[in-house]
C-alpha atoms as a PDB file:
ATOM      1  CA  UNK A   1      49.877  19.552  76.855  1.00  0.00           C
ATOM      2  CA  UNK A   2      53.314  20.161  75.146  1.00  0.00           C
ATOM      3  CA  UNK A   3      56.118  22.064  76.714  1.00  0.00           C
ATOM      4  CA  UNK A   4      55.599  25.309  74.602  1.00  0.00           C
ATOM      5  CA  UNK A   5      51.715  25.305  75.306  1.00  0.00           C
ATOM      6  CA  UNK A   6      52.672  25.374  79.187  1.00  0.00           C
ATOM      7  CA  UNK A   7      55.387  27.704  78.755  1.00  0.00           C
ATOM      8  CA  UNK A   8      52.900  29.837  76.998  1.00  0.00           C
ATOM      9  CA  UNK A   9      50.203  29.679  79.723  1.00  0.00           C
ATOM     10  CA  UNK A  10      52.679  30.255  82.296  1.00  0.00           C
ATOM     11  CA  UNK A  11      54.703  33.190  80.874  1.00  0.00           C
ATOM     12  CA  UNK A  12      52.256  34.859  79.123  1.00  0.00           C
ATOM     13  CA  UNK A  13      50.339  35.911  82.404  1.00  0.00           C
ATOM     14  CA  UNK A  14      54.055  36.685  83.513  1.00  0.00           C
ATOM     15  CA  UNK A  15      54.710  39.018  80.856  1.00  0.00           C
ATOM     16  CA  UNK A  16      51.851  40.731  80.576  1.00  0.00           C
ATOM     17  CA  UNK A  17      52.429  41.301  84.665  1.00  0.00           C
ATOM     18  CA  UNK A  18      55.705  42.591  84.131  1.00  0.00           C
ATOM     19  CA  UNK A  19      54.880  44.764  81.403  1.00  0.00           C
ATOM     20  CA  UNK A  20      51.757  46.341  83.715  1.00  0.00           C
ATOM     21  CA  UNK A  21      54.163  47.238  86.503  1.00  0.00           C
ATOM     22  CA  UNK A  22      56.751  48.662  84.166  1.00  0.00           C
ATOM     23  CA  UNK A  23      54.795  51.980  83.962  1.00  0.00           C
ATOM     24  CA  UNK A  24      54.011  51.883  88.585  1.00  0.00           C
ATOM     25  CA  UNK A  25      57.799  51.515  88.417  1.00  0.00           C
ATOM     26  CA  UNK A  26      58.853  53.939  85.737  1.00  0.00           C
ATOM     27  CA  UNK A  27      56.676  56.592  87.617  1.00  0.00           C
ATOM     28  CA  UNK A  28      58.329  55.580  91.158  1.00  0.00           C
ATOM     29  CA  UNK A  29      61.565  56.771  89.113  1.00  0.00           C
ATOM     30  CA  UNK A  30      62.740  60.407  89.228  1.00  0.00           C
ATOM     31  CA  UNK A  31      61.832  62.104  85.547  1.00  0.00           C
ATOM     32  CA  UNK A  32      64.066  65.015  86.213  1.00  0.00           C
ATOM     33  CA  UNK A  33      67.343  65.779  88.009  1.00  0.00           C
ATOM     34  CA  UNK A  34      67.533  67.099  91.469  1.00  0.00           C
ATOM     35  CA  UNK A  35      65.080  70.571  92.044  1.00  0.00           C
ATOM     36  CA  UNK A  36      63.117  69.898  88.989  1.00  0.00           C
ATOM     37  CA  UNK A  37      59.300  68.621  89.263  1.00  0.00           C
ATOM     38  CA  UNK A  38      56.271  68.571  87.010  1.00  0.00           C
ATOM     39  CA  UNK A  39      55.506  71.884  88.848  1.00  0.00           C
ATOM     40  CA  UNK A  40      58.649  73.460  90.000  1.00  0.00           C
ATOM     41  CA  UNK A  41      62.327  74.673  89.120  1.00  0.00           C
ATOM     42  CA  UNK A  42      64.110  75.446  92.321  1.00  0.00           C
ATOM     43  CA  UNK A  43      67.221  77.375  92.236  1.00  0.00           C
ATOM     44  CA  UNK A  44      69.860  78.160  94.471  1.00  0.00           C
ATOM     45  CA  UNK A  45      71.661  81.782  94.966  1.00  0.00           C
ATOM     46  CA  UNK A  46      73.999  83.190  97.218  1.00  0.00           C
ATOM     47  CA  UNK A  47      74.449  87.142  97.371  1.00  0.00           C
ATOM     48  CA  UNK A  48      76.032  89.879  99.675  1.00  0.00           C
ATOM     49  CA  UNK A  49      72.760  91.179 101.538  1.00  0.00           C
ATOM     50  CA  UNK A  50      74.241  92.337 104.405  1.00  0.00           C
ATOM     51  CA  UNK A  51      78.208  93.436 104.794  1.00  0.00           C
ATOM     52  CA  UNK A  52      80.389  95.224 102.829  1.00  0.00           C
ATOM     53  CA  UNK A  53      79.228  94.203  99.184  1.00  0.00           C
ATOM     54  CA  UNK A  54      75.304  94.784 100.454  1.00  0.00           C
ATOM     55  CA  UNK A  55      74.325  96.919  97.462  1.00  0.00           C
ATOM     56  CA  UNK A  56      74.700  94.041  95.363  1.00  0.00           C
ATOM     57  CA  UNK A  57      71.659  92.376  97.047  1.00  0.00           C
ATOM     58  CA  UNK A  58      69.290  94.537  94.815  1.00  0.00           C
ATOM     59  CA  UNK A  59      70.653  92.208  92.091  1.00  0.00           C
ATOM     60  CA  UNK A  60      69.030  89.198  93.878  1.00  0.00           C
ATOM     61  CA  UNK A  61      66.085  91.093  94.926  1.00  0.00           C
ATOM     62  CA  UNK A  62      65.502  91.833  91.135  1.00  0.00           C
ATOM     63  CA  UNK A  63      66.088  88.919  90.269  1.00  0.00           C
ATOM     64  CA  UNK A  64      63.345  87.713  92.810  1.00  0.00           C
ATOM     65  CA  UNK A  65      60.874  90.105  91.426  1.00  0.00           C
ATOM     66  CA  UNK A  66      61.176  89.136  88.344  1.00  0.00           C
ATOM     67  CA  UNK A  67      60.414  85.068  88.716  1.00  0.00           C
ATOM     68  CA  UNK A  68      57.971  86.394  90.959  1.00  0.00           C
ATOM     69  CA  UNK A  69      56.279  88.004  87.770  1.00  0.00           C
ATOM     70  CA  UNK A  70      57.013  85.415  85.686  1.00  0.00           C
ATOM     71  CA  UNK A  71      55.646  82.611  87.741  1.00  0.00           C
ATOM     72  CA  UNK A  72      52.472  84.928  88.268  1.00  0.00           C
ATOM     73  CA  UNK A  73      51.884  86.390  84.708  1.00  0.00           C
ATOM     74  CA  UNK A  74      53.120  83.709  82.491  1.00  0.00           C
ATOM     75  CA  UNK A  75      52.451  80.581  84.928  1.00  0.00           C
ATOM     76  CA  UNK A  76      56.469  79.952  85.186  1.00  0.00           C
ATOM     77  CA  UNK A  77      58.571  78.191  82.810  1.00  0.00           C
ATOM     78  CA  UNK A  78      56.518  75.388  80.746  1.00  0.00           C
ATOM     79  CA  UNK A  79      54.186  75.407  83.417  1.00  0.00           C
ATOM     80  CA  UNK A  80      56.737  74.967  86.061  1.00  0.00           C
ATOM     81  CA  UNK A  81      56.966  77.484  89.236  1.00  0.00           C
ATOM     82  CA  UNK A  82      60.874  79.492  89.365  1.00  0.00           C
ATOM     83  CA  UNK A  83      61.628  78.697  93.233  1.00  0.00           C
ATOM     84  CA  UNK A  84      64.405  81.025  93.730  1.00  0.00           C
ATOM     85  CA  UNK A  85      66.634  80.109  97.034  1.00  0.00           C
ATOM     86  CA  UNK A  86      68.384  83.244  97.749  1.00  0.00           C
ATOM     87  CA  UNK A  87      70.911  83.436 100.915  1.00  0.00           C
ATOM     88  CA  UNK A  88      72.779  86.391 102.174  1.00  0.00           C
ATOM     89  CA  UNK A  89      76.362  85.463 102.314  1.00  0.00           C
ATOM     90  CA  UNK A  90      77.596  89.079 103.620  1.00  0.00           C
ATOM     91  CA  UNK A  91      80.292  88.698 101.065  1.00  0.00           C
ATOM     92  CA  UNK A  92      82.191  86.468 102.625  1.00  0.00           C
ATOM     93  CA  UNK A  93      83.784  82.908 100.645  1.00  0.00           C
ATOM     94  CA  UNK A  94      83.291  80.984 104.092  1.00  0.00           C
ATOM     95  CA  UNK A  95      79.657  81.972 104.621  1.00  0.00           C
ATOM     96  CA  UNK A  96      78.851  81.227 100.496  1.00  0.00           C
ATOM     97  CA  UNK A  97      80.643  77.827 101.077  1.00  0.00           C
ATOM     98  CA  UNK A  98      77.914  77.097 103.927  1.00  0.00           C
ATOM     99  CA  UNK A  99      75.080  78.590 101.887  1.00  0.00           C
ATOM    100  CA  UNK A 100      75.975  76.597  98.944  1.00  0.00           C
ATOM    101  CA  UNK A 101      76.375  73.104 100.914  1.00  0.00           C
ATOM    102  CA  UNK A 102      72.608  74.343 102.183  1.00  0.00           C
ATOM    103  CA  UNK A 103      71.506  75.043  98.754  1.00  0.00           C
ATOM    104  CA  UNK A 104      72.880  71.637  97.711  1.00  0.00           C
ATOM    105  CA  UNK A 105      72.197  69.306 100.337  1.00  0.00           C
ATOM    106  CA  UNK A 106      69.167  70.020 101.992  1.00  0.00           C
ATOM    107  CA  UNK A 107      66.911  72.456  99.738  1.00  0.00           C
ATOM    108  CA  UNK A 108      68.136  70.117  96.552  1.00  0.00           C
ATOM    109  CA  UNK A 109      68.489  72.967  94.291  1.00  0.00           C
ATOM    110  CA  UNK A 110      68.436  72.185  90.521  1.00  0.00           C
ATOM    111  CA  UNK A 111      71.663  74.592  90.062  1.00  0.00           C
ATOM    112  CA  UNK A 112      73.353  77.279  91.686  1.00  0.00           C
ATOM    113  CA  UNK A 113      72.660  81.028  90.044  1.00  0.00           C
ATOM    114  CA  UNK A 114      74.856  84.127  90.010  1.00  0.00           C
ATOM    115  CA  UNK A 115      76.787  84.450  92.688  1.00  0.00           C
ATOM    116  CA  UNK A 116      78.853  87.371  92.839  1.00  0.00           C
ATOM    117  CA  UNK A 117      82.737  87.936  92.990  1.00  0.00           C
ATOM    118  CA  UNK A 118      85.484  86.451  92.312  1.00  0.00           C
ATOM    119  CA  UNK A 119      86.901  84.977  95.668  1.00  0.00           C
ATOM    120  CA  UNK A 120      83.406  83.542  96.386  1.00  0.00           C
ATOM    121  CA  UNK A 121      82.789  81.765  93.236  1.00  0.00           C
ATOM    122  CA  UNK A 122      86.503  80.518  93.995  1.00  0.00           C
ATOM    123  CA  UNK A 123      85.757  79.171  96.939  1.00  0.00           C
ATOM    124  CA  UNK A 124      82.287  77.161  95.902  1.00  0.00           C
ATOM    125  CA  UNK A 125      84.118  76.127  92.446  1.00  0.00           C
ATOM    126  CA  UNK A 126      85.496  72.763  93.623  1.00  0.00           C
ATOM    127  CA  UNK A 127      82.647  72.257  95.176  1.00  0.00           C
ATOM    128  CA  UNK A 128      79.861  72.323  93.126  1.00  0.00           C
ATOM    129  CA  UNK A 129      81.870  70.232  90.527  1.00  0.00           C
ATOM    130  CA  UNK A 130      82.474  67.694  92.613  1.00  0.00           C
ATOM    131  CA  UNK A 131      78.838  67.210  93.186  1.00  0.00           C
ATOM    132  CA  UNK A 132      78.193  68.036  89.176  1.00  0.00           C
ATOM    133  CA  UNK A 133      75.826  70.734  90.200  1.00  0.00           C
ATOM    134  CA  UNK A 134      75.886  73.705  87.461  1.00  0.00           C
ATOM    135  CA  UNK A 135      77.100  76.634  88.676  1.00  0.00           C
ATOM    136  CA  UNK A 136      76.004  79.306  86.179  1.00  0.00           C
ATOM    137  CA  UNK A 137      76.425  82.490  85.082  1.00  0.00           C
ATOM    138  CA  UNK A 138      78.670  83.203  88.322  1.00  0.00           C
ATOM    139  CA  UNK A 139      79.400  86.799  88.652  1.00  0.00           C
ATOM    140  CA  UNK A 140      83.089  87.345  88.010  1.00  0.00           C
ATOM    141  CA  UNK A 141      85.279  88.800  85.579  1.00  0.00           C
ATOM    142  CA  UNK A 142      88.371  86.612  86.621  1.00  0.00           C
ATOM    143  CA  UNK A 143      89.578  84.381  83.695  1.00  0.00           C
ATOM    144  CA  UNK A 144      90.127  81.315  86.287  1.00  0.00           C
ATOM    145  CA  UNK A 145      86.081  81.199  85.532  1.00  0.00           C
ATOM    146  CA  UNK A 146      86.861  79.983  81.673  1.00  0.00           C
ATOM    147  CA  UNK A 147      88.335  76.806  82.614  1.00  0.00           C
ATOM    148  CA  UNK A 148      85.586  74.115  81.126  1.00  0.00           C
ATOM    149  CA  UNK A 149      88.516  71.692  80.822  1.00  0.00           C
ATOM    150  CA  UNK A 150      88.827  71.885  84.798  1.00  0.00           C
ATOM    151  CA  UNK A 151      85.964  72.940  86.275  1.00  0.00           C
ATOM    152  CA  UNK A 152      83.113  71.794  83.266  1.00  0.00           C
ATOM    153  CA  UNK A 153      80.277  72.552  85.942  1.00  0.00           C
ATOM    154  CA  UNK A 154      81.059  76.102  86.209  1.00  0.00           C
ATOM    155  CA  UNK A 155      80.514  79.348  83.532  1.00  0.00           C
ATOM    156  CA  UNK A 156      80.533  82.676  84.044  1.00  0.00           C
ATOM    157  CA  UNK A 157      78.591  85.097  81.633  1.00  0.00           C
ATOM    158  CA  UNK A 158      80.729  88.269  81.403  1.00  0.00           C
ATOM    159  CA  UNK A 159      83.831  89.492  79.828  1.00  0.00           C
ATOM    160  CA  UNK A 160      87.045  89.126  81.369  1.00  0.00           C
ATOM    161  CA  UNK A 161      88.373  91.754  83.663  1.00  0.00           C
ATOM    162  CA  UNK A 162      91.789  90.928  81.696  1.00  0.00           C
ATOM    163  CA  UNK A 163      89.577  91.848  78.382  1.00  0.00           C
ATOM    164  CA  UNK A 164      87.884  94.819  79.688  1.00  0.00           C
ATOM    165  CA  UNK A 165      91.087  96.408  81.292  1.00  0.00           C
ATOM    166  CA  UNK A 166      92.427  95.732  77.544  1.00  0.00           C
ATOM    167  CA  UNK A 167      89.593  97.757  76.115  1.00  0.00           C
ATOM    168  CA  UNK A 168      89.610 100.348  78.072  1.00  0.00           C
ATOM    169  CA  UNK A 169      93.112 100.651  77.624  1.00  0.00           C
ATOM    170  CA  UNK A 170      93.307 100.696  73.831  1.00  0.00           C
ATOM    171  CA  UNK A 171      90.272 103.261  73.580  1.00  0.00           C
ATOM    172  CA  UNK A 172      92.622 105.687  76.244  1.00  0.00           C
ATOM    173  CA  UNK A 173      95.702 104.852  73.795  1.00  0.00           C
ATOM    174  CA  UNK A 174      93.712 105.499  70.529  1.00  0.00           C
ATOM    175  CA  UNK A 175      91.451 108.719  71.863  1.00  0.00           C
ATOM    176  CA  UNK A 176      93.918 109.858  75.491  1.00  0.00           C
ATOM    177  CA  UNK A 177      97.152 109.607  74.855  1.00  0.00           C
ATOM    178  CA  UNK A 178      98.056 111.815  77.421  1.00  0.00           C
ATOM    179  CA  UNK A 179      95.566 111.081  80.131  1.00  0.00           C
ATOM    180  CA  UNK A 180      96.408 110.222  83.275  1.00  0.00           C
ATOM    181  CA  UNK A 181      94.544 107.054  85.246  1.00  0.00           C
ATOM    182  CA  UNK A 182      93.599 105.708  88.506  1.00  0.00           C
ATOM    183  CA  UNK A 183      93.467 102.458  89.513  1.00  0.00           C
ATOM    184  CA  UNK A 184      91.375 101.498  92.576  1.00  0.00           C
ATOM    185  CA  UNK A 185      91.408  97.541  93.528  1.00  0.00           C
ATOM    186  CA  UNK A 186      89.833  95.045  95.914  1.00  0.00           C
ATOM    187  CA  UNK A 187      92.427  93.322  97.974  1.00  0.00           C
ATOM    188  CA  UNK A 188      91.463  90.088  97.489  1.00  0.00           C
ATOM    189  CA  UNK A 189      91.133  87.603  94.501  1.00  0.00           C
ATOM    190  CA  UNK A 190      89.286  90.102  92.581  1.00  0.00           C
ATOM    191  CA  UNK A 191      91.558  92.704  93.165  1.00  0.00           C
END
């Protein structure tokens, strides 16, 4: 028997071995990042259900309703189930920081979904970029939210409160010139 006959009985069998488990092994393997399955999408939220910013929570509570239609109606999102994780922060940046770590660490959310106000989304920013978890369509007007450069795991989805005030300004100018204005604020990072 030459050497290349005996190398060819021995790693043939070998190969074709190998090759077999490459599929057992490639199926071991995660497909999708963190929260995603074959059947689910699980998303994380943090709103103001309770405290001073409570009648906000009707946003989450829509927003519930409405994955609860999709995933009953249409079947979900190509085939997979919307898992919506939504905690009640009370509007408070300490309490979202907790929810988020939750949302993160143990419940393995695929990303973290409209959270609302400025000084919250603030405080979960560094955060959820550190652990490259999108944070998206936060709930914010503040232009510290369009900073892709800085914080690339983080995007908000409205206009500034900088571009708005503008607006509203030049339309007063243009149609008002003489009205008089009010200005009411938060006192906090929004404000």
């Amino acid at each position: 028997m030459t050497n290349s006959t005996r190398r060819s009985i021995v790693l043939g069998p070998l190969a074709a071995a190998a090759a077999s488990a490459l599929p057992l092994t490639a199926r071991a393997q995660k497909k999708y990042g963190p929260g995603v399955t074959d059947t689910e999408i699980k998303i994380g939220q943090s709103l103001p259900y309770s405290g001073p910013a409570s009648a906000y929570g009707q946003i989450g509570r829509a927003e519930a309703a409405y994955f609860k239609w999709l995933n009953e109606e249409k079947g979900g999102i190509n085939g997979r189930k919307i898992n919506l994780i939504s905690l009640d922060d009370g509007y408070n940046p300490a309490k979202v920081v907790e929810n988020i770590r939750r949302l993160v660490e143990q419940d393995e959310v695929s990303f973290i979904f409209n959270v609302l106000g400025t000084p919250l989304n603030k405080a979960i920013r560094p955060y959820v970029n550190q652990k490259k978890i999108p944070h998206l369509f936060n709930a914010a007007g503040s232009e510290q939210f369009a900073d892709p450069k800085n914080f690339p795991w983080s995007m908000g989805w409205q206009p500034t409160l900088k571009w708005e005030a503008s607006t509203y300004a030049k339309h007063l100018q243009a149609n008002h010139p003489n009205a008089k204005i009010a200005v009411l604020f938060q006192d906090d990072d929004f404000g």
